[in-house]
PDB file of N, CA and C in Angstrom:
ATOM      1  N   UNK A   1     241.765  96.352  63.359  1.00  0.00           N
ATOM      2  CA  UNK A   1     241.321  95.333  62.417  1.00  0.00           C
ATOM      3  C   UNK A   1     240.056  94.657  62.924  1.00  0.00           C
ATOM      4  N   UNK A   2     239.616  94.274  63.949  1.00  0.00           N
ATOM      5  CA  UNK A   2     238.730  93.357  64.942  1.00  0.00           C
ATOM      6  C   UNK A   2     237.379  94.612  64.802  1.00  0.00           C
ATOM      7  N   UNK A   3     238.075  95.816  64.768  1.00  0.00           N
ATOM      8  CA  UNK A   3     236.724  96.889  64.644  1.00  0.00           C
ATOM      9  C   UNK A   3     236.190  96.769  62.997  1.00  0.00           C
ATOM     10  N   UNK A   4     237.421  97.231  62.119  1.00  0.00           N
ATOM     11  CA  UNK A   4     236.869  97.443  61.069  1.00  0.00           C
ATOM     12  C   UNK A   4     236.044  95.609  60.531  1.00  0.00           C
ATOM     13  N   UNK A   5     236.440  94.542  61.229  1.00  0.00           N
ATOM     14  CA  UNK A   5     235.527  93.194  61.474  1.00  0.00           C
ATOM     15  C   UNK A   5     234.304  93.016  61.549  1.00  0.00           C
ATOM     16  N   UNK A   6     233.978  94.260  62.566  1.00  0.00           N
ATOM     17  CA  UNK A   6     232.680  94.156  63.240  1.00  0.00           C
ATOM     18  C   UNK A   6     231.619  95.141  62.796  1.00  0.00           C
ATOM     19  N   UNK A   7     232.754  96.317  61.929  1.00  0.00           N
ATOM     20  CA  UNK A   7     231.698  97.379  61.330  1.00  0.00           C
ATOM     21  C   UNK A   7     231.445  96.780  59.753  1.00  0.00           C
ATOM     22  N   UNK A   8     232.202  95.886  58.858  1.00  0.00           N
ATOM     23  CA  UNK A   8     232.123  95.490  57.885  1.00  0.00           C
ATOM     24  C   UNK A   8     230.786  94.110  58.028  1.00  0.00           C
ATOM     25  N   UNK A   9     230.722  93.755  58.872  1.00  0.00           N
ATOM     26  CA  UNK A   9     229.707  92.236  59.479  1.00  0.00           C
ATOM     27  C   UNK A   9     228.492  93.616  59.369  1.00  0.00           C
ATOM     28  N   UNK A  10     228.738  94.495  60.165  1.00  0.00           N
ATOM     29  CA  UNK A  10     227.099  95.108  60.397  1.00  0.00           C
ATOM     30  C   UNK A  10     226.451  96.174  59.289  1.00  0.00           C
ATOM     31  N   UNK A  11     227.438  96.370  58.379  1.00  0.00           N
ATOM     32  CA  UNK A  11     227.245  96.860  57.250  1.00  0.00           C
ATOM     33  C   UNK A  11     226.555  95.800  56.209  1.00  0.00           C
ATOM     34  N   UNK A  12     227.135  94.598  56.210  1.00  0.00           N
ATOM     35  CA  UNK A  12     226.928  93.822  54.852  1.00  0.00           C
ATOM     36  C   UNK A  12     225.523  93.134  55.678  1.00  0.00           C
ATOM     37  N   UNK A  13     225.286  93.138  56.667  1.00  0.00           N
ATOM     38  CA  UNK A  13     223.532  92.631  57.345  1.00  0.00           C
ATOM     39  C   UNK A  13     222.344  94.035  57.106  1.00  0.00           C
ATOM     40  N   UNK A  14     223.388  94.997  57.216  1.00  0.00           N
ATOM     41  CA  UNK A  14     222.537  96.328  56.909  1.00  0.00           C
ATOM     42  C   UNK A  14     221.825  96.483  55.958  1.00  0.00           C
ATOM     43  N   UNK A  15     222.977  96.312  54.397  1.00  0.00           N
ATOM     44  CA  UNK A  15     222.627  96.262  53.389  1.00  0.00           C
ATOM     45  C   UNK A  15     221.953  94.917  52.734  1.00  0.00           C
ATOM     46  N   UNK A  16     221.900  93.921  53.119  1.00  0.00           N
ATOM     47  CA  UNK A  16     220.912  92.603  52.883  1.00  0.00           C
ATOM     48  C   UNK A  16     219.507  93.108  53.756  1.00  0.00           C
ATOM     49  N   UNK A  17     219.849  93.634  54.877  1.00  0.00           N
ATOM     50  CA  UNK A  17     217.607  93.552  54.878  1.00  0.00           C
ATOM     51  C   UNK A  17     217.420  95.003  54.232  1.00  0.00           C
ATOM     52  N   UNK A  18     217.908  95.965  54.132  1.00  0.00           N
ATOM     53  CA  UNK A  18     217.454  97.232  54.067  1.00  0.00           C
ATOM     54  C   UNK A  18     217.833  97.721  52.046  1.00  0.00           C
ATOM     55  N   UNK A  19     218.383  97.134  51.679  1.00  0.00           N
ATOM     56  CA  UNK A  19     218.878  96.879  50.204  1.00  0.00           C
ATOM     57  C   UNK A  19     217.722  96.205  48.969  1.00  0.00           C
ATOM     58  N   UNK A  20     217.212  96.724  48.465  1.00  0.00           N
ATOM     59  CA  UNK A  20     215.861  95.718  47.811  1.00  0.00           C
ATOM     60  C   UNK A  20     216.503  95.501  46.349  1.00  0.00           C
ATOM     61  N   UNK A  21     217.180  96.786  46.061  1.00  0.00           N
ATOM     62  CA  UNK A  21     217.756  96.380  44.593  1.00  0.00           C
ATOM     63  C   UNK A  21     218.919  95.994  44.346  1.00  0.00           C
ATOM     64  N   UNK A  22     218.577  94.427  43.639  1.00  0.00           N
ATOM     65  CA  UNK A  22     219.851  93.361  44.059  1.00  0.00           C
ATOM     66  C   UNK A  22     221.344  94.126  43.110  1.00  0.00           C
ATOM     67  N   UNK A  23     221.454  94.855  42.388  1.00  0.00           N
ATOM     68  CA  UNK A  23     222.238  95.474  41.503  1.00  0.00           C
ATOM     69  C   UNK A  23     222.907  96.324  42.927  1.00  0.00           C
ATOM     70  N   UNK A  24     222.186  97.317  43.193  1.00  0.00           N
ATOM     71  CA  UNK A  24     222.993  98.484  44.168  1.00  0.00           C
ATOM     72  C   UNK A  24     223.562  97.380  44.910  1.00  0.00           C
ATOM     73  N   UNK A  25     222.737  96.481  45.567  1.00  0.00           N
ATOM     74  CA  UNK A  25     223.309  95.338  46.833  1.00  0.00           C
ATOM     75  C   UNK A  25     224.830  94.940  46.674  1.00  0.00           C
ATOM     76  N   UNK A  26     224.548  93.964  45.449  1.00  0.00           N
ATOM     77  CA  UNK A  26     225.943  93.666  44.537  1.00  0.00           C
ATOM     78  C   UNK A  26     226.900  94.965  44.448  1.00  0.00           C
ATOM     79  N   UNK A  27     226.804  96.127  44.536  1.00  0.00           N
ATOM     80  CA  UNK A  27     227.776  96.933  44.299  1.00  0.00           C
ATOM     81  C   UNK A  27     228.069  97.410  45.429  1.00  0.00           C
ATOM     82  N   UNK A  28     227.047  97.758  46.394  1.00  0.00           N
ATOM     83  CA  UNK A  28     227.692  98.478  47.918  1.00  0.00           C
ATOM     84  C   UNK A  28     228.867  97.023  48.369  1.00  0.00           C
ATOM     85  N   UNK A  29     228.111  95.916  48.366  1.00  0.00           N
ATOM     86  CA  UNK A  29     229.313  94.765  48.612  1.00  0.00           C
ATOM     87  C   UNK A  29     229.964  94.180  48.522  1.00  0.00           C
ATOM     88  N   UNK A  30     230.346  94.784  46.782  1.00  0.00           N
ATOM     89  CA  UNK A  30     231.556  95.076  46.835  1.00  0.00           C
ATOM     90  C   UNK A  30     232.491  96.708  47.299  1.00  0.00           C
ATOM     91  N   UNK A  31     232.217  97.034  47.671  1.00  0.00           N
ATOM     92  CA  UNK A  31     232.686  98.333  48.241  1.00  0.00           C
ATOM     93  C   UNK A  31     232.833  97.649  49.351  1.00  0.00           C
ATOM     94  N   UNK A  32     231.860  97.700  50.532  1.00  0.00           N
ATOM     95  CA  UNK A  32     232.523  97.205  51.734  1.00  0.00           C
ATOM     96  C   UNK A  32     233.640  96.070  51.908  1.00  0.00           C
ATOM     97  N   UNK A  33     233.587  94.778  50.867  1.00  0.00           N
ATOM     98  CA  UNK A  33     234.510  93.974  50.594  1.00  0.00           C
ATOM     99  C   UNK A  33     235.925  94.697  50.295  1.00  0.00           C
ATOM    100  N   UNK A  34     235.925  95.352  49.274  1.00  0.00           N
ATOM    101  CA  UNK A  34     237.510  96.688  49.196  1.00  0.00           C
ATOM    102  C   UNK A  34     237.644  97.072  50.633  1.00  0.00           C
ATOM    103  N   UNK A  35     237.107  97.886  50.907  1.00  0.00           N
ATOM    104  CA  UNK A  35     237.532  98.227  52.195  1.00  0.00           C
ATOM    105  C   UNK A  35     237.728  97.490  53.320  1.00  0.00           C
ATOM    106  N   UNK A  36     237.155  96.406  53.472  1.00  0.00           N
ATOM    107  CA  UNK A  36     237.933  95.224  54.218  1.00  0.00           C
ATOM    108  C   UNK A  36     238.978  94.572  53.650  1.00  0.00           C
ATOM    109  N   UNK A  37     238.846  94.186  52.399  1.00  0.00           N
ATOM    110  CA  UNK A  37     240.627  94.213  52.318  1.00  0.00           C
ATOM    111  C   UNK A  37     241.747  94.827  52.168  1.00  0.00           C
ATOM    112  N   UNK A  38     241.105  96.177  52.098  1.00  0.00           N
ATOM    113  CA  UNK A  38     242.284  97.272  52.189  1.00  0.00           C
ATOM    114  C   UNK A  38     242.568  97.464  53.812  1.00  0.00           C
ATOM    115  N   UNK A  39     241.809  97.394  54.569  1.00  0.00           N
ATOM    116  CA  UNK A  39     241.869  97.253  56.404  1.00  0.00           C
ATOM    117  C   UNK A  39     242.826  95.759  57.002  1.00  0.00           C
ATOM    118  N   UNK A  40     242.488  94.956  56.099  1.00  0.00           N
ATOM    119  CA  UNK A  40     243.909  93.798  56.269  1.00  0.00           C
ATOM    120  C   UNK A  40     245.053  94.002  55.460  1.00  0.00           C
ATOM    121  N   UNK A  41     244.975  94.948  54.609  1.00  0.00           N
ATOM    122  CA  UNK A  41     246.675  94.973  53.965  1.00  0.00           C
ATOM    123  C   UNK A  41     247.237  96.638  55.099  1.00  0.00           C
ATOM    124  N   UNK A  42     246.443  97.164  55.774  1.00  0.00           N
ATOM    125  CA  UNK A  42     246.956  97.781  56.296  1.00  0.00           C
ATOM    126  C   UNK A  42     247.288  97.437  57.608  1.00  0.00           C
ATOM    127  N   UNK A  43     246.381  96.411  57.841  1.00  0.00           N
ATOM    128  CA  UNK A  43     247.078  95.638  59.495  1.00  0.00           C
ATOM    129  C   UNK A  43     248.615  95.175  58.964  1.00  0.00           C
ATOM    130  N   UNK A  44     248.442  94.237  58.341  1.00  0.00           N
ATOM    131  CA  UNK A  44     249.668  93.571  57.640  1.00  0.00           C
ATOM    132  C   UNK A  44     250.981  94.439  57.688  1.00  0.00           C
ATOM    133  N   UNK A  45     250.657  95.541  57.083  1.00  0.00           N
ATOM    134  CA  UNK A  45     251.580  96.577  57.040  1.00  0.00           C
ATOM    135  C   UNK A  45     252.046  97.240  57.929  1.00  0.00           C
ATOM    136  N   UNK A  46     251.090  97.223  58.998  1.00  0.00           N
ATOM    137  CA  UNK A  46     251.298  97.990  60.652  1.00  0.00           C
ATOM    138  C   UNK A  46     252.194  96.665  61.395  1.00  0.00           C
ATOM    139  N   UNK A  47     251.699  95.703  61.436  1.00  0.00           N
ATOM    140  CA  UNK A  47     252.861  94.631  61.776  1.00  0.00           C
ATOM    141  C   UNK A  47     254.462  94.421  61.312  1.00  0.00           C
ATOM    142  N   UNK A  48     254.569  94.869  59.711  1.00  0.00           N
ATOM    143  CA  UNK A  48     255.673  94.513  59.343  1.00  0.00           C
ATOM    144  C   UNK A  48     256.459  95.364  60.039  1.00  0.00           C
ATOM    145  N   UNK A  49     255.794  96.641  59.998  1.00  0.00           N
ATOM    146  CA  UNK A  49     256.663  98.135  60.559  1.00  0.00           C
ATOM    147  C   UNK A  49     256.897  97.856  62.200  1.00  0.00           C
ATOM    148  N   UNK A  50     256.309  97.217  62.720  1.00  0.00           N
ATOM    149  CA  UNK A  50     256.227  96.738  64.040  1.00  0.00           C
ATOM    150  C   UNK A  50     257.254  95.920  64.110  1.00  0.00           C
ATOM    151  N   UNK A  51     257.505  95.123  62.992  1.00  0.00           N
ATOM    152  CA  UNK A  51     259.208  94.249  63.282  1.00  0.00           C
ATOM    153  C   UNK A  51     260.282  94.835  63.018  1.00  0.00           C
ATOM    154  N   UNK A  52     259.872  95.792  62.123  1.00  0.00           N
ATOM    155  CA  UNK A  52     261.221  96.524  61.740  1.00  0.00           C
ATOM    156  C   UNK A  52     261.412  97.908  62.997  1.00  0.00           C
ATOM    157  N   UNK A  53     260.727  97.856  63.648  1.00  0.00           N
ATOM    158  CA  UNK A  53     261.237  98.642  65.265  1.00  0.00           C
ATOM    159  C   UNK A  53     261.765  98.099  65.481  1.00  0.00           C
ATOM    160  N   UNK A  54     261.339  97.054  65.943  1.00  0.00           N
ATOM    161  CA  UNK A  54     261.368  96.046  67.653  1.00  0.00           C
ATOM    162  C   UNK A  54     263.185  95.679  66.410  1.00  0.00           C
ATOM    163  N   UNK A  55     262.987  95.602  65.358  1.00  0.00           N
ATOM    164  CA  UNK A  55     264.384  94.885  65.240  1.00  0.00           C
ATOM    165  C   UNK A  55     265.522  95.724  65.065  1.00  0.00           C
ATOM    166  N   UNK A  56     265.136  97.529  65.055  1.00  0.00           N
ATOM    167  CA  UNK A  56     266.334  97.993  65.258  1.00  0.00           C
ATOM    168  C   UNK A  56     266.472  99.178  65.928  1.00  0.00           C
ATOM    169  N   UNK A  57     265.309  98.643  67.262  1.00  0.00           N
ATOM    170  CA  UNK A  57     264.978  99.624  68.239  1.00  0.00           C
ATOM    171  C   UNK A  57     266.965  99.485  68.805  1.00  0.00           C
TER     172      UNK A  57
END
């Protein structure tokens, strides 16, 4: 999660200086935005499964 953090931060700076047309801009970020929140519903999900070991390891 802390990676896909740090590659989503250097993506959305990528696409602000290197991005001129504010339309594509608006659309790659939302794409990277999906995919960062699909990277926290899958942490989320790696945790729950993580209690349901530990609780009937």
């Amino acid at each position: 999660e802390s990676e896909g953090d740090l590659i989503y931060r250097r993506e959305v700076a990528y696409l602000f200086e290197h991005e001129k047309d504010p339309i594509e801009l608006i659309r790659w970020k939302d794409v990277l935005e999906q995919l960062e929140d699909t990277l926290d519903h899958c942490e989320h999900i790696a945790d729950m499964l993580r209690g349901v070991v530990m609780k009937y390891a």
